[in-house]
Structure formats: structure tokens, C-alpha cells
Protein backbone atom coordinates (compact mmCIF):
# COMPACT_ATOMS: atom_id res chain seq x y z
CA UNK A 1 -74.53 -55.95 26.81
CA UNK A 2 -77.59 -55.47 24.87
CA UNK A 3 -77.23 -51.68 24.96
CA UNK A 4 -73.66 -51.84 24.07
CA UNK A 5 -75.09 -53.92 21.02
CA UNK A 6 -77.97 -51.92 20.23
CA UNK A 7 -75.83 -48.37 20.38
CA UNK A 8 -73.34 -50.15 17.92
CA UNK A 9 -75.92 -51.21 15.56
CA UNK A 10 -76.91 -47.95 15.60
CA UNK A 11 -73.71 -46.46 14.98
CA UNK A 12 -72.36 -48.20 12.14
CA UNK A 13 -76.06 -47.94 9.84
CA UNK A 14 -75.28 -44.01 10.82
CA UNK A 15 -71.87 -44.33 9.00
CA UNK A 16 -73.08 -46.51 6.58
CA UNK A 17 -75.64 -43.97 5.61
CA UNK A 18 -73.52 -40.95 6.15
CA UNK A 19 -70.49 -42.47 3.73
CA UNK A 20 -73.27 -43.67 0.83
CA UNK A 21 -74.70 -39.85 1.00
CA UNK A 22 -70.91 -38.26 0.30
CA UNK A 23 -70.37 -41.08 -2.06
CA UNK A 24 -73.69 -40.09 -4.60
CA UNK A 25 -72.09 -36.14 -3.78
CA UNK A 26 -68.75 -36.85 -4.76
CA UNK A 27 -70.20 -38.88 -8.30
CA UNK A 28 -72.22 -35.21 -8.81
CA UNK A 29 -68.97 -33.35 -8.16
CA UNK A 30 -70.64 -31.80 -5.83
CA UNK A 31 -69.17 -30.67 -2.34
CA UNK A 32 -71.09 -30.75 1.18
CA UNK A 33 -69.63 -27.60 3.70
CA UNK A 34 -71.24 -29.36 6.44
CA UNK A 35 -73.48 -32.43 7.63
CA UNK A 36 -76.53 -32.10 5.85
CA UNK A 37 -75.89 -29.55 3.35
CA UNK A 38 -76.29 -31.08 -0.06
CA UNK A 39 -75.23 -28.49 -2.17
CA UNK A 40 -72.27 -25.82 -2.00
CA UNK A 41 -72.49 -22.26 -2.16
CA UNK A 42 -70.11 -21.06 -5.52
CA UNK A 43 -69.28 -18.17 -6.74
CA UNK A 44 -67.62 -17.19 -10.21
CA UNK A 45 -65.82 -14.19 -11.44
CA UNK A 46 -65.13 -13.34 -14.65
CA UNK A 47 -62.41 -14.34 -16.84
CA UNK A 48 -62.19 -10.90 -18.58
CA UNK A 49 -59.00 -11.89 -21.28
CA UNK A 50 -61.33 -14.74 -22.75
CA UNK A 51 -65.00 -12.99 -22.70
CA UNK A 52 -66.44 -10.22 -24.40
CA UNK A 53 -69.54 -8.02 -24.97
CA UNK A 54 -70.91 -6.98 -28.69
CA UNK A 55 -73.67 -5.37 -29.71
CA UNK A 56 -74.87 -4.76 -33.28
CA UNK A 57 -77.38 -2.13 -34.72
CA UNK A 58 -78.75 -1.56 -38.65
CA UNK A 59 -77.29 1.72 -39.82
CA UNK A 60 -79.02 3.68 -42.93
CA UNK A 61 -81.53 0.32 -43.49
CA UNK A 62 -79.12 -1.61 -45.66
CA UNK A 63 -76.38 -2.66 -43.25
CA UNK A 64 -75.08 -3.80 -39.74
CA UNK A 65 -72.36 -1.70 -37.83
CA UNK A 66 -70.72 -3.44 -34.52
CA UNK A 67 -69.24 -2.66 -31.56
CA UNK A 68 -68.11 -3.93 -27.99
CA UNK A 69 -67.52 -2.75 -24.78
CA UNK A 70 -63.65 -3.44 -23.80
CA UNK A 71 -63.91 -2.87 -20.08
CA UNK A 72 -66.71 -4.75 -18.22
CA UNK A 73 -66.88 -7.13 -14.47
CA UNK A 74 -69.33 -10.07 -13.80
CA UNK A 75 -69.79 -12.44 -11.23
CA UNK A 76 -72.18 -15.21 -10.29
CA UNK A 77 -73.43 -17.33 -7.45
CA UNK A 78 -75.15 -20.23 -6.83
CA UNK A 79 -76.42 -23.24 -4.73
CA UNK A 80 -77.08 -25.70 -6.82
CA UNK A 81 -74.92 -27.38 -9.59
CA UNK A 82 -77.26 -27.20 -12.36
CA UNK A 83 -77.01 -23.01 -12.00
CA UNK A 84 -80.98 -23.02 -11.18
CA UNK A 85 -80.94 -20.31 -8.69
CA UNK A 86 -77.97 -18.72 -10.19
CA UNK A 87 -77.58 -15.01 -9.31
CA UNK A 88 -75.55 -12.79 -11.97
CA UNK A 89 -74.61 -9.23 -11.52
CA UNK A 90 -72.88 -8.01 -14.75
CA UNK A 91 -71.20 -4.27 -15.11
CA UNK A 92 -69.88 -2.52 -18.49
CA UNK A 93 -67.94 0.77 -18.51
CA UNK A 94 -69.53 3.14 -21.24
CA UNK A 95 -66.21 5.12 -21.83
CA UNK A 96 -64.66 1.70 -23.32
CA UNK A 97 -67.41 1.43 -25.90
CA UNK A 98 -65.26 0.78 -29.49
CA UNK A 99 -66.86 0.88 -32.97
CA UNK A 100 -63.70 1.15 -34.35
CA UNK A 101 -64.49 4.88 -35.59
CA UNK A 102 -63.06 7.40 -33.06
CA UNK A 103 -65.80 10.03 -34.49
CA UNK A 104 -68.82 7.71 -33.63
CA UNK A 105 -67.60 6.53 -29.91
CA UNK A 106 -67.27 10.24 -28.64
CA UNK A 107 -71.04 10.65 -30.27
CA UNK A 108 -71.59 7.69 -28.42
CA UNK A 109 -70.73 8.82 -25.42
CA UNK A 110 -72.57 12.06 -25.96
CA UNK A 111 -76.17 13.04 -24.14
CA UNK A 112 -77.48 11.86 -27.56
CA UNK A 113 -76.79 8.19 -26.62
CA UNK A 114 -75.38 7.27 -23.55
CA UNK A 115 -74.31 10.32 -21.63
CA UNK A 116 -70.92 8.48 -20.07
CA UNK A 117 -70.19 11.72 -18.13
CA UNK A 118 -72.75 11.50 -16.17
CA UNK A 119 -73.76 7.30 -16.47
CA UNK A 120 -70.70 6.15 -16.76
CA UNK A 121 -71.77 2.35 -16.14
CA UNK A 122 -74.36 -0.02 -17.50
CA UNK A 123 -75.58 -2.10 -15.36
CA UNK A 124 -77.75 -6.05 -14.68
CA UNK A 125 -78.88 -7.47 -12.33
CA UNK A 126 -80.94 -11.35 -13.09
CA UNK A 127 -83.84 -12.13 -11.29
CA UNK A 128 -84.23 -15.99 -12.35
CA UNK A 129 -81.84 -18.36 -14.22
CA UNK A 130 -83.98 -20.92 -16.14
CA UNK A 131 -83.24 -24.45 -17.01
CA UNK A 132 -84.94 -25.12 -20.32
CA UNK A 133 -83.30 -28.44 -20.77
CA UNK A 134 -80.15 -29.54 -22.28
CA UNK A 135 -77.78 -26.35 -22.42
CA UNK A 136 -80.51 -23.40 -22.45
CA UNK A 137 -81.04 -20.93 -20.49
CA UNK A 138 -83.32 -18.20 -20.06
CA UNK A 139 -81.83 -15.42 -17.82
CA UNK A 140 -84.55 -12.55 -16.43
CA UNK A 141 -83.29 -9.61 -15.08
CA UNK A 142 -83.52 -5.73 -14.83
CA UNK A 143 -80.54 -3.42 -17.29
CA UNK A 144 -79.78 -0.15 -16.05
CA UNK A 145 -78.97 2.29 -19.01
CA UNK A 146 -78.47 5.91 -18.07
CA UNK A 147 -80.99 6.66 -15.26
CA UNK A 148 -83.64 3.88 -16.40
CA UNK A 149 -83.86 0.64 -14.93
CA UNK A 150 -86.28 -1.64 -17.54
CA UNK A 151 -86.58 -5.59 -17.29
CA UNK A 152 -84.90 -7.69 -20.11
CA UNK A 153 -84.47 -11.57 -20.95
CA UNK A 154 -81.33 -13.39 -22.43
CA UNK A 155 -81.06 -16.08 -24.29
CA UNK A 156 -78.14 -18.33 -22.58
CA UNK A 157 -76.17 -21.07 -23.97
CA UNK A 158 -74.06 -23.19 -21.01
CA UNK A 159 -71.02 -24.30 -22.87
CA UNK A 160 -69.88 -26.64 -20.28
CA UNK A 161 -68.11 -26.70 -16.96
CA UNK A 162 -63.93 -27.76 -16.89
CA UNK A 163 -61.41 -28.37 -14.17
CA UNK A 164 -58.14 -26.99 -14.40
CA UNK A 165 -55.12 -27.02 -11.73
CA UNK A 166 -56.08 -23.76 -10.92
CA UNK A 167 -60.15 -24.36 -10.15
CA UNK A 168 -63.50 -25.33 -12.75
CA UNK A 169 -63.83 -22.92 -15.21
CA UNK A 170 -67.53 -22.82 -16.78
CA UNK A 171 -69.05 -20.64 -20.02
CA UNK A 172 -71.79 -19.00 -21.00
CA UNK A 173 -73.26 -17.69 -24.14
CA UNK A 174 -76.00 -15.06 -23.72
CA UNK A 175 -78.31 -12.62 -26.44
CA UNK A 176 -81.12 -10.58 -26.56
CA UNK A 177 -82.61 -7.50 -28.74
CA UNK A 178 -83.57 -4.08 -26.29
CA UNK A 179 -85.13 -0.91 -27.89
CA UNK A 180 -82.50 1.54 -27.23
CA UNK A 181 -85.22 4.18 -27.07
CA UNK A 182 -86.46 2.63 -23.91
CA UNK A 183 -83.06 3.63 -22.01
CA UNK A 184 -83.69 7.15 -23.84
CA UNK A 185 -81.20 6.46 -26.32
CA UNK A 186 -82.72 9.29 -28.35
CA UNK A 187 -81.09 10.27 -31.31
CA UNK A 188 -83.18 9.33 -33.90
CA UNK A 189 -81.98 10.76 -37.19
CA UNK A 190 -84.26 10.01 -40.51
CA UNK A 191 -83.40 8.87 -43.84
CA UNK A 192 -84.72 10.89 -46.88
CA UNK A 193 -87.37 7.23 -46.86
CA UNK A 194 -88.14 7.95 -43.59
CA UNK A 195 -86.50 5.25 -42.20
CA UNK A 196 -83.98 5.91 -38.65
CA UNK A 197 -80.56 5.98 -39.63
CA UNK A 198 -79.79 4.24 -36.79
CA UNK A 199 -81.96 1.54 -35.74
CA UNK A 200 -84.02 1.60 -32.49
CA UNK A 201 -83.29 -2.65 -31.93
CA UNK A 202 -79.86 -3.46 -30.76
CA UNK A 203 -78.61 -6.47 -30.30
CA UNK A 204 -76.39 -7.66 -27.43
CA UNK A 205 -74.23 -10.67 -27.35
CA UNK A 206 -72.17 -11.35 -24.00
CA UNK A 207 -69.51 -14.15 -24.69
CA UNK A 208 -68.39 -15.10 -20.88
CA UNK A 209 -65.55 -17.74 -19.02
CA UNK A 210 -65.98 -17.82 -15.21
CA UNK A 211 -63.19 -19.16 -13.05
CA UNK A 212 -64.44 -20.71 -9.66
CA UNK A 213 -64.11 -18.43 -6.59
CA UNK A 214 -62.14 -21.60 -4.13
């Protein structure tokens, strides 16, 4: 009778203990696959209708000329819910590039910039995902361009996660500044001052919604 006792006592602070961990994961929104597991594996593709990529470079000194890529993938994965160990893989087609001059895509796409014939895809890879606190980010990683392969950090705002009927949804605002010369970007025109006609900085801002991979 003891045993029986002692077995039962056992069993229900098991229970009891089992039911007040899901409990403090279901507050966190947070799901357990199995006994034990305190996080969930997720993974995110990309809303492509509601995200975009930019960039922007100083043409002739005196002004700004932009353009975005129209045709670009991303996904991400992670463990934990605050995006810590967050891995993002990001791909843009080079033929979609748009400056809205026909003239200056095709030069674009020439061996003078990009060469889309033959590197027809740019490419990241991240390599951390730092919380800085509150909604910053700082996202490490290596950018293919061409045939080089150079590391590069973003700047990343977290606009917020959202459930819909159809899954969470969550956002991310990310920037940075590369020397296009370093992905032998090498047309490098001169200005009767001496300055580049086109600018060796350009910026890049990625503008991304994620729907939740169930």
C-alpha cells in the first residue's frame, strides 16, 4: 500500500510539473514538438507581393539615382523565438534589376557591372543574427556578387510578429552600404572634377514579410 502511495505521489508532482512547463510555453507562444524540447524549430518564406529590395547610388556627385531588384526568394529558420540563432539565406535575380531607364539596366547587366549572363544571381548567406535589444538587429553574413564572396553586416529592424488564419506573419527591415568595387563592379567613369560618376558606396535596403512555414 505504501508503494501504491509512493508511485502515485510520484506521478501526479510529474504531471503537475509537466502541465506548469507547457503552461509558461503556451504564455511565450511558444510550441514544444516533444517532451523536453523547449523551443520549436520555424521556418519562414518570403512574402514576395509585400517585400522588396532597393538600392541607391550618388550619380555625377550632386544626386541619388534608385533602383530595385523585382525578382528575389528568402527564407529563414530558427530555434528560438527571439530569432537569436536565426539562419537567413536570401537570393536576387540580376536580370530583374529596374532603374526605371531601359538604357542603364542593359549597362547594368553588362561585364561592366554585374555580368547577369554569366552571374545571373546574387546571393547571402548570415552567419549570426544579433539581438541588440528592443527591435535591432545586427545580421553578419557573406554576399556573393559575380564570382566574389566578401562578408557584410545589416542593420535589421524586427517590425513585429502577427497571427493570421492562415499562420504568424513576422517583418524585417534591413540596410547596409558595400563598395561595389569589392564585387568588381568596375566601371568607374570620372567627372571633368575628378570625381566617379557613379559612386563606389551603394546602399541596400531589403524591406521583407515572412509567412510561417506550418
Amino acid at each position: 500500500m505504501k508503494k501504491l502511495l509512493f508511485a502515485s505521489s510520484v506521478l501526479l508532482t510529474a504531471a503537475v510539473i509537466a502541465s506548469s512547463f507547457t503552461g509558461s510555453i503556451e504564455k511565450n507562444n511558444v510550441k514544444a514538438t516533444e517532451p523536453g524540447t523547449k523551443y520549436f524549430a520555424s521556418k519562414w518564406t518570403l512574402d514576395k507581393g509585400h517585400s522588396n529590395v532597393k538600392f541607391t547610388v550618388t550619380h555625377m556627385v550632386v544626386s541619388e539615382v534608385d533602383g530595385s531588384f523585382r525578382t528575389f526568394d528568402a527564407t529563414i529558420e530558427n530555434t528560438k523565438p527571439d530569432f537569436s540563432d536565426a539562419v537567413v539565406n536570401f537570393t536576387v535575380d540580376i536580370n530583374s534589376v529596374d532603374t526605371d531607364n531601359e538604357n542603364r539596366d542593359k549597362h547594368l547587366k553588362s561585364d561592366d557591372f554585374f555580368n547577369a549572363e554569366q552571374f545571373p544571381q546574387m546571393k547571402f548567406q548570415s552567419t549570426s543574427f544579433k539581438p541588440l535589444g528592443g527591435n535591432k538587429y545586427q545580421l553578419n553574413g557573406n554576399l556573393t556578387i559575380r564570382d566574389i564572396t566578401k562578408p557584410v553586416t545589416f542593420d535589421v529592424t524586427y517590425g513585429g510578429t502577427i497571427n493570421t488564419p492562415k499562420g504568424a506573419k513576422i517583418g524585417f527591415k534591413a540596410k547596409t552600404t558595400v563598395n561595389r568595387f569589392d564585387y568588381n563592379l568596375k566601371w568607374d567613369r570620372a567627372t571633368e572634377a575628378g570625381s566617379l560618376v557613379v559612386a563606389k558606396e551603394v546602399g541596400i535596403t531589403i524591406n521583407t514579410e515572412f509567412n510561417e512555414v506550418k
